[in-house]
Protein backbone atom coordinates (compact mmCIF):
# COMPACT_ATOMS: atom_id res chain seq x y z
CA UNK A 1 17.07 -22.71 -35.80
CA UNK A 2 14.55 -25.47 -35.01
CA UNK A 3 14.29 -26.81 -37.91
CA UNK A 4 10.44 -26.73 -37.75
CA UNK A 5 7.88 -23.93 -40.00
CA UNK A 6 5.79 -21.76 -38.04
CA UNK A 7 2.64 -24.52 -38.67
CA UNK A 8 4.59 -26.76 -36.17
CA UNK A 9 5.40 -24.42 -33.54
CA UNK A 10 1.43 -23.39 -33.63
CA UNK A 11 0.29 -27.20 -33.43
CA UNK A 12 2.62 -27.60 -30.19
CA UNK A 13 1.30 -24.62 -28.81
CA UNK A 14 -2.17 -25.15 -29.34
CA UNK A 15 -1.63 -29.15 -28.05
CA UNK A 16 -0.18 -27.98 -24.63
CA UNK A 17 -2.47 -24.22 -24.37
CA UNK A 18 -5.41 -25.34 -26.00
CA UNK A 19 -6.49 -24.25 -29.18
CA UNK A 20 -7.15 -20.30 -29.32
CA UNK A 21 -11.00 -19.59 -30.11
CA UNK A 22 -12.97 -16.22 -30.58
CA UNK A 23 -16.34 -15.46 -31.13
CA UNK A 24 -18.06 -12.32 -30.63
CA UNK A 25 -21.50 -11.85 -29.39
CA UNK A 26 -23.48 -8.62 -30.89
CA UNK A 27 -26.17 -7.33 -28.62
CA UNK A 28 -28.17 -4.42 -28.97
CA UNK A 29 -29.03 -2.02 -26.18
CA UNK A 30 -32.26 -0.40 -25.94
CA UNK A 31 -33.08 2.92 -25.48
CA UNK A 32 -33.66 2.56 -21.73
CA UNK A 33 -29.77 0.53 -21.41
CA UNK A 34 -28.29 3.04 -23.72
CA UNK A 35 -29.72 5.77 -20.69
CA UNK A 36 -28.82 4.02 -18.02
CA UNK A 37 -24.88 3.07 -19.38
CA UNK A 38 -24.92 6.90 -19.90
CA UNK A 39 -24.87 7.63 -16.55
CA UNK A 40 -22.61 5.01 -15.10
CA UNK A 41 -19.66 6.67 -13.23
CA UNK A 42 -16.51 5.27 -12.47
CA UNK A 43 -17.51 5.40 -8.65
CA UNK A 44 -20.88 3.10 -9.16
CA UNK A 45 -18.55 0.36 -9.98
CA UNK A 46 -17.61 -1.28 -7.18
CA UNK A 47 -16.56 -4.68 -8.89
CA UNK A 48 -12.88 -5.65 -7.85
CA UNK A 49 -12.71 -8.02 -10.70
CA UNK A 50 -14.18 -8.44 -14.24
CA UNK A 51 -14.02 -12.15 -15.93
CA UNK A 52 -11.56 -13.29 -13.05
CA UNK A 53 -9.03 -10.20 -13.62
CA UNK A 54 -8.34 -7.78 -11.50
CA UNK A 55 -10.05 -4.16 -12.52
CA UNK A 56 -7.05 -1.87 -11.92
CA UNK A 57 -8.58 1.42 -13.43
CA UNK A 58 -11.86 3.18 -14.13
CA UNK A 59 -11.36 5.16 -17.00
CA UNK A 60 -13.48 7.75 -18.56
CA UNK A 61 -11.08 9.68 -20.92
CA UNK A 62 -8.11 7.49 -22.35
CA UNK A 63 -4.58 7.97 -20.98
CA UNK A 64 -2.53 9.19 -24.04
CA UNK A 65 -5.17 11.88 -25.12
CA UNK A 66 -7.34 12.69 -22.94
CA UNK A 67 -10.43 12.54 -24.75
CA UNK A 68 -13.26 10.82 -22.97
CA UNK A 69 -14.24 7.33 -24.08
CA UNK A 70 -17.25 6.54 -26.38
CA UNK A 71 -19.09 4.53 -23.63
CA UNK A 72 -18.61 7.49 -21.33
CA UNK A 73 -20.18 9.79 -23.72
């Protein structure tokens, strides 16, 4: 035991991480983006990295089931 509620262990987490933050951006695709994304295949990407991580796998159908992703639809 630490002796301290879960409040504190946040606070000291968030003082020496930085305080988590989230805010998502909704953007919608026109007709002619919605055609184009459409047709993207896992070989046009030829990114190695995607917001400083490494891309490890181009998926079009997920793992577990097999059935292909909504953006690859």
């Amino acid at each position: 035991m630490t002796g301290k509620n879960p409040q504190e262990h946040y606070n000291e987490l968030a003082e020496r991480f930085g305080a988590p933050s989230y805010n998502r951006l909704q953007a919608s695709a026109t007709s002619a983006q919605k055609a184009a994304l459409s047709k993207l295949s896992p070989e046009m990407v030829s990114a190695d990295t995607l917001a400083g991580d490494p891309i490890t796998a181009r998926l079009t159908a997920a793992p577990g089931n097999g059935r292909r992703l909504a953006a690859s639809r």
